[in-house]
Protein backbone atom coordinates (compact mmCIF):
# COMPACT_ATOMS: atom_id res chain seq x y z
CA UNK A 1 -4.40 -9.85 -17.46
CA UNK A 2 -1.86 -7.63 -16.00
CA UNK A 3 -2.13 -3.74 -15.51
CA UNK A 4 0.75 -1.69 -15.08
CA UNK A 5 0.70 2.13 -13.60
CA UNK A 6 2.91 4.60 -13.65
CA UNK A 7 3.67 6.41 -10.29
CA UNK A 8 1.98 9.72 -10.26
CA UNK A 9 2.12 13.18 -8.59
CA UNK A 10 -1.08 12.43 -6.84
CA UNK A 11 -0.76 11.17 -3.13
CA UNK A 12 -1.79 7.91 -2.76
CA UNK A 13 -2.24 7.03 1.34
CA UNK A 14 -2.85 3.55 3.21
CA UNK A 15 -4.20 3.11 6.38
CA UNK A 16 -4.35 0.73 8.74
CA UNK A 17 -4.72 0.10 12.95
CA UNK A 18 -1.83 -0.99 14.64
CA UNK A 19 -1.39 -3.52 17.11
CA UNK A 20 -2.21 -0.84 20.06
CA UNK A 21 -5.72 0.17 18.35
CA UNK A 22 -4.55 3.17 17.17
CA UNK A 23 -4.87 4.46 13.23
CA UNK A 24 -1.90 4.99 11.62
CA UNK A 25 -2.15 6.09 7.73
CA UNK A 26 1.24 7.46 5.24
CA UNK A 27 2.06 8.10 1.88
CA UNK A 28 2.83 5.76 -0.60
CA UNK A 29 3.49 5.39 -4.30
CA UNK A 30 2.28 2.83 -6.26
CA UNK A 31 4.81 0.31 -8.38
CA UNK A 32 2.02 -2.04 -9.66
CA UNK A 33 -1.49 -2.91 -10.35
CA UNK A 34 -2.66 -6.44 -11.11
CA UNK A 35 -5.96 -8.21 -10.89
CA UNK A 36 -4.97 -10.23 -7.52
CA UNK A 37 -2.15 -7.60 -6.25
CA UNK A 38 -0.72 -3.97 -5.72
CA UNK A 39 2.92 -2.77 -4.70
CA UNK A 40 3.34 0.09 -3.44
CA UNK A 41 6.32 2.12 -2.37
CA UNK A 42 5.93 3.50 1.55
CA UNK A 43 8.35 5.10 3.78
CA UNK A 44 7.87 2.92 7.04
CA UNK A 45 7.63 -0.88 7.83
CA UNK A 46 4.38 -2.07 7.92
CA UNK A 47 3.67 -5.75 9.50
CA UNK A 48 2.82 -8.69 7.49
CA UNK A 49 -1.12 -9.66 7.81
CA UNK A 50 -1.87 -6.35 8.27
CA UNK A 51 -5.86 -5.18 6.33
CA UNK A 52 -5.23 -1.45 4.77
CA UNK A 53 -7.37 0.45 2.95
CA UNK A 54 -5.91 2.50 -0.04
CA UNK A 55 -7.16 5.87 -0.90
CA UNK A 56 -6.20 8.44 -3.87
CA UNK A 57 -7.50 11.61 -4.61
CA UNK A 58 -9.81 11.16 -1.30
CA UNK A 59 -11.58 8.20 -3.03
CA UNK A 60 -11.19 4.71 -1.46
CA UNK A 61 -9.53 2.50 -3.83
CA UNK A 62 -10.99 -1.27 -3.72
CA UNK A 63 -9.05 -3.96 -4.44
CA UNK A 64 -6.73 -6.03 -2.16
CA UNK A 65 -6.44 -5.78 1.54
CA UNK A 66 -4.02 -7.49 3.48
CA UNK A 67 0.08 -7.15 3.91
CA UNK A 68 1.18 -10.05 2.06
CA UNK A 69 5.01 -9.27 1.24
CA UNK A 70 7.35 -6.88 2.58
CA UNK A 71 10.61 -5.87 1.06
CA UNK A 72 13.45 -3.22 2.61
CA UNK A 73 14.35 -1.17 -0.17
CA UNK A 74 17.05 1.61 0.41
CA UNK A 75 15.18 4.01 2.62
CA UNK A 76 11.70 2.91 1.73
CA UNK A 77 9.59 -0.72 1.88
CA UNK A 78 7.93 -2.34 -0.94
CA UNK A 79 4.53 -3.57 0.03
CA UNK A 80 2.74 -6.07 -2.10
CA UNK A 81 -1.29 -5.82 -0.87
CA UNK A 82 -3.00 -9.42 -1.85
């Protein structure tokens, strides 16, 4: 079974560390929601393979992990978290 949401007002934020150790986090707006995936809607590349945790309202969101597409679109990347 398939869920759909709408993109919101609310922030929704990934994070993730980066190759260098560091912990990067941004924005993002979610597309998508699906038992086995999320899309989401972020402002900068982030690399393939890459575990990121996905917050909202300044509750961690389970679900998905990892980086498993990544899409150019305009301005903005489409992530799709499997």
């Amino acid at each position: 079974m398939t869920y759909s949401a709408r993109p919101s007002a609310e922030s929704v934020r990934i994070a993730w560390v980066d190759e260098s150790g560091q912990v990067r986090c941004m924005p993002g707006r979610c597309i998508d929601v699906s038992a086995r995936r999320i899309h989401l809607e972020v402002p900068q590349r982030v690399p393939l393979k890459t575990h990121v945790m996905l917050s909202a309202n300044g509750k961690s969101i389970p679900g998905p992990s990892a980086v498993k597409y990544l899409t150019k679109c305009d301005t903005k990347f489409i992530l799709v978290l499997e």
